[in-house]
Structures are given as C-alpha cells and as structure tokens.
N, C-alpha and C. Protein backbone atom coordinates (compact mmCIF):
# COMPACT_ATOMS: atom_id res chain seq x y z
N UNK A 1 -3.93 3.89 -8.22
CA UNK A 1 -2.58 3.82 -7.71
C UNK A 1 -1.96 5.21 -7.79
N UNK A 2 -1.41 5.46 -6.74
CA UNK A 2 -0.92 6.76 -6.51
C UNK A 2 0.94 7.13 -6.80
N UNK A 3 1.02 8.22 -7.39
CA UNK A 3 2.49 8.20 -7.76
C UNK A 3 3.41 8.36 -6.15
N UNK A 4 2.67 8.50 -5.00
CA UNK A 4 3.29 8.21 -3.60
C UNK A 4 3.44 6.69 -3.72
N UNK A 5 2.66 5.75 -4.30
CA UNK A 5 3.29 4.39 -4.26
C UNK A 5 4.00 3.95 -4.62
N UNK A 6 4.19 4.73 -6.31
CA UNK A 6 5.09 4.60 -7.41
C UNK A 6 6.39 4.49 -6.62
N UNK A 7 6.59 6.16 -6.01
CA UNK A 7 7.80 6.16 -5.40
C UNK A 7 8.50 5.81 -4.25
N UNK A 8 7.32 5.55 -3.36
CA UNK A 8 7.78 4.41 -2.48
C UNK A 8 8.13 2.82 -2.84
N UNK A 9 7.64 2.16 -3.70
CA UNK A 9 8.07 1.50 -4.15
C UNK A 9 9.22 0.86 -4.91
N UNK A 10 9.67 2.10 -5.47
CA UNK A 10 10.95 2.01 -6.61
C UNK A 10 11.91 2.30 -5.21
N UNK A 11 11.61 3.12 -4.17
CA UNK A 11 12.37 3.20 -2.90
C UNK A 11 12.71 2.06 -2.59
N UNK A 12 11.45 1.07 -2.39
CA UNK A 12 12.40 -0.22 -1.62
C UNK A 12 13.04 -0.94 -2.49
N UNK A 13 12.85 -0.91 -3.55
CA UNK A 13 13.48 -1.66 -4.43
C UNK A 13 14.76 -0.90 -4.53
N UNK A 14 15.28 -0.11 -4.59
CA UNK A 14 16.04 0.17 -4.14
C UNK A 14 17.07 -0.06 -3.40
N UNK A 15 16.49 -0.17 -1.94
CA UNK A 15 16.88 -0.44 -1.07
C UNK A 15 17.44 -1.98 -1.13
N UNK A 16 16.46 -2.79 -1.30
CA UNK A 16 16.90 -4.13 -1.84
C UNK A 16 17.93 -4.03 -2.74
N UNK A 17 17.96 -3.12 -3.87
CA UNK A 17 19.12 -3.48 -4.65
C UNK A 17 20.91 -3.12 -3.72
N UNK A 18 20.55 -2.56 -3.65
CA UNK A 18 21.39 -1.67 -2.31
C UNK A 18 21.91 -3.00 -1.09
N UNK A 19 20.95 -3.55 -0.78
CA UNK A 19 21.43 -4.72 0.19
C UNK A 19 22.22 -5.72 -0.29
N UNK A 20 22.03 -5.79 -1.61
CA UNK A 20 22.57 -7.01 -2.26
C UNK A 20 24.01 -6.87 -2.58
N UNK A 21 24.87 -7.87 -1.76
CA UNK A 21 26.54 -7.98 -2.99
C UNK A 21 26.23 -8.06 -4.36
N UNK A 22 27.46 -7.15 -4.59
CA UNK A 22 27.68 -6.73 -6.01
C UNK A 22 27.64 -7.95 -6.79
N UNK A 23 27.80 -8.99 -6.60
CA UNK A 23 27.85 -10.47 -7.12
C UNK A 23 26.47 -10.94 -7.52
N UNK A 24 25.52 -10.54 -6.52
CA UNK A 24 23.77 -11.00 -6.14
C UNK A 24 23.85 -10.10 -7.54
N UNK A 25 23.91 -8.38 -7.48
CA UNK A 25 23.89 -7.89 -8.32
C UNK A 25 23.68 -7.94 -10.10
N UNK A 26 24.92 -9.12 -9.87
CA UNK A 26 24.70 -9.08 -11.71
C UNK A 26 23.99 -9.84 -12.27
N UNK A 27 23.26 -11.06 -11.24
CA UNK A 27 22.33 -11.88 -11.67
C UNK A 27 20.88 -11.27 -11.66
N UNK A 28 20.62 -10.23 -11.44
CA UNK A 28 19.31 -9.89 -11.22
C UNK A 28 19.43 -8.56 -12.05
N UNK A 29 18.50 -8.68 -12.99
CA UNK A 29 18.06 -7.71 -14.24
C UNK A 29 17.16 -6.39 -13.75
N UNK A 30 17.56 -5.38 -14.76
CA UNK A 30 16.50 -4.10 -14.58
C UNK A 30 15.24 -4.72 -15.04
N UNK A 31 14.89 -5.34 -15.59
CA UNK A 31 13.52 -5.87 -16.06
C UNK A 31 13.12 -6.27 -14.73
N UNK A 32 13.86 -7.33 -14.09
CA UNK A 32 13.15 -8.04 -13.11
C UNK A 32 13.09 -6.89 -11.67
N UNK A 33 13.42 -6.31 -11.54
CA UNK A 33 13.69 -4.92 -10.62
C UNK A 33 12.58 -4.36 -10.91
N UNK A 34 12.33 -3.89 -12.04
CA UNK A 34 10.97 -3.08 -12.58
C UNK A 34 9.72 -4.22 -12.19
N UNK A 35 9.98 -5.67 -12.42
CA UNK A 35 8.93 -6.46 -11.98
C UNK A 35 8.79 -6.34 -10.46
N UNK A 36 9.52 -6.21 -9.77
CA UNK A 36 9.35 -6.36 -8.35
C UNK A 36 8.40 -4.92 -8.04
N UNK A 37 9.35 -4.15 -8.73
CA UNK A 37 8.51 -2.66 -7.78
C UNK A 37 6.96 -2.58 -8.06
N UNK A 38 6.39 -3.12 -9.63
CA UNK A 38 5.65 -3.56 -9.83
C UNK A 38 4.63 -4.46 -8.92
N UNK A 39 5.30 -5.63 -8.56
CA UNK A 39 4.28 -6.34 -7.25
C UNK A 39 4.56 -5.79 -6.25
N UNK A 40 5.12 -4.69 -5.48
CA UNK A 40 5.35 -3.73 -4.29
C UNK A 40 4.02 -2.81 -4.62
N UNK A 41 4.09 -1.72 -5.64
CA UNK A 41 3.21 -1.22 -5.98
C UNK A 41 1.65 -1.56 -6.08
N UNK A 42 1.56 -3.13 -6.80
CA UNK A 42 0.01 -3.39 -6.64
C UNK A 42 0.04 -3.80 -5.00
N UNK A 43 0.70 -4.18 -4.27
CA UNK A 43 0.31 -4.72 -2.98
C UNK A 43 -0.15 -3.68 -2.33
N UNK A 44 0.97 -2.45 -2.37
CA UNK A 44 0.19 -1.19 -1.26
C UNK A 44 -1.21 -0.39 -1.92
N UNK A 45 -1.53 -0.90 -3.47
CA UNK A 45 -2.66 -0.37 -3.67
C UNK A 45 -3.87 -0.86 -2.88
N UNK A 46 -3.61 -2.65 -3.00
CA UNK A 46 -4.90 -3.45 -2.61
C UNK A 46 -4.52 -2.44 -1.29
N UNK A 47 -3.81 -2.56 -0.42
CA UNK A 47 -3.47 -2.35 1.45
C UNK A 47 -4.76 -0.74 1.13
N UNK A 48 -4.58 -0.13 0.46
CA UNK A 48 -4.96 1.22 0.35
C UNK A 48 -6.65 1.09 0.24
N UNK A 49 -6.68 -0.17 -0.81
CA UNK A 49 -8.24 0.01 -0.80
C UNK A 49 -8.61 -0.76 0.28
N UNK A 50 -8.21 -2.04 0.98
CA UNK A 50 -9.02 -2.34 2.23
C UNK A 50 -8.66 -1.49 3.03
N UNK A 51 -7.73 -0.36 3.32
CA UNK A 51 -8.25 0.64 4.27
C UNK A 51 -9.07 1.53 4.29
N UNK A 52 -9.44 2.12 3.25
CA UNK A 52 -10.79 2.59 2.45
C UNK A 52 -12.01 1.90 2.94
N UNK A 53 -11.97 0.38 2.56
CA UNK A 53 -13.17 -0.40 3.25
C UNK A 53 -13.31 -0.42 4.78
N UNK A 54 -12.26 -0.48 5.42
CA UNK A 54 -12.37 -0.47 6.51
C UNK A 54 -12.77 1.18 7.56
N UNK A 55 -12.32 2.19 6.79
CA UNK A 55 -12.77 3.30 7.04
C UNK A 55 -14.00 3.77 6.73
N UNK A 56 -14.62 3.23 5.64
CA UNK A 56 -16.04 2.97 5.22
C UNK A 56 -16.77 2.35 6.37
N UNK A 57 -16.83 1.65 6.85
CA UNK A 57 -17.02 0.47 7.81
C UNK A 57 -17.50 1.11 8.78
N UNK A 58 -16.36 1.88 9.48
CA UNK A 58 -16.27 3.26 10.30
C UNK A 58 -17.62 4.02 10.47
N UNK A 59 -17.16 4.68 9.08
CA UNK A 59 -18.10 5.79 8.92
C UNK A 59 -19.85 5.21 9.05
N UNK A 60 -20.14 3.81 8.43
CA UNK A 60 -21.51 3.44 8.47
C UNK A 60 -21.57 3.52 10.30
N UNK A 61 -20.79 2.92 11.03
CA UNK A 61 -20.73 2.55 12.41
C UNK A 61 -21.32 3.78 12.70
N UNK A 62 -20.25 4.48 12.89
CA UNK A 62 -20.49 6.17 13.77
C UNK A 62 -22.14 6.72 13.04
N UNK A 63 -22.41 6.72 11.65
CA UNK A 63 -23.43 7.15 11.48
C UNK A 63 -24.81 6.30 12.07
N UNK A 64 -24.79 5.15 11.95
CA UNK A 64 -26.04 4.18 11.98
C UNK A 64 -25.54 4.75 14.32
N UNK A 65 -25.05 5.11 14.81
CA UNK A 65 -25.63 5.84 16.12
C UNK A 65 -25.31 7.02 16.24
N UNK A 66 -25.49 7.58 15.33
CA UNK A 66 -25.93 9.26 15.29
C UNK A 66 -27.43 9.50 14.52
N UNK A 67 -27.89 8.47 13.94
CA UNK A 67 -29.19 8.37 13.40
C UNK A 67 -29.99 8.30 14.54
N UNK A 68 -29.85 7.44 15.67
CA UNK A 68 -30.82 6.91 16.77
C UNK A 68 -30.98 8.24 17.79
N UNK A 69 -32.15 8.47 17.66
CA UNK A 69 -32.20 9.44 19.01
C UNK A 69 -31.89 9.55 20.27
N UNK A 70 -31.08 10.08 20.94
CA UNK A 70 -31.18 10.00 22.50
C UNK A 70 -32.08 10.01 23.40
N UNK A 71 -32.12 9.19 24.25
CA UNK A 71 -33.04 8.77 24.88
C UNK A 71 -32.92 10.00 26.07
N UNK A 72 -33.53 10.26 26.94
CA UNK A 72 -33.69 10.97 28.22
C UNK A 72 -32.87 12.63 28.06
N UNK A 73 -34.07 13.16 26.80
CA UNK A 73 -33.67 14.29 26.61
C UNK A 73 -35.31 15.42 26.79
C-alpha cells in the first residue's frame, strides 16, 4: 500500500466529511472516519494489485507472439 493511497484516501474521507451537515457531523466519530479511510485504502490496494495482474496478463500476451517466428521472411 502506497502513501499515494494513504492520501488519497484520507482525501475522500474528507470530502465525505465535508458533505455532511454539521448535525450528520456529530454523530460520526474520528475513530470511525479513520475506519472508513481504512476500507478506502485497502480497496484501492486490492484495485492496484488486479491491475498488476491484469498488466501481467498483457505482458505474457505480447510476449508468447514475439516468441513465434515470422512467417514469410
């Protein structure tokens, strides 16, 4: 997990806190704030590693036909 998630994360949370009337406000704790950015944070990690897999994926593709010889050379 990358401290770019860290801080994108505490961003939206943020932002969420920010959306909320001051009323929404007092019912919802810094603990539970810190929990949220928390499940923000692990979500864009997993997002990070299946793009990894999927760029992996890629790379076998493009290689497994750069292995094969060209034909009519």
């Amino acid at each position: 997990m990358t401290n770019h998630h860290q801080k994108l994360a505490r961003e939206i949370v943020e932002g969420f806190r920010n959306s909320l009337s001051g009323e929404a406000r007092e019912y919802i704790s810094e603990s539970q704030l810190e929990d949220l950015a928390q499940i923000i944070h692990r979500a864009l990690a997993q997002e990070r590693g299946h793009i990894a897999d999927l760029m992996e994926a890629v790379v076998r593709s493009l290689r497994s036909g750069v292995d094969k010889p060209e034909l009519g050379l």
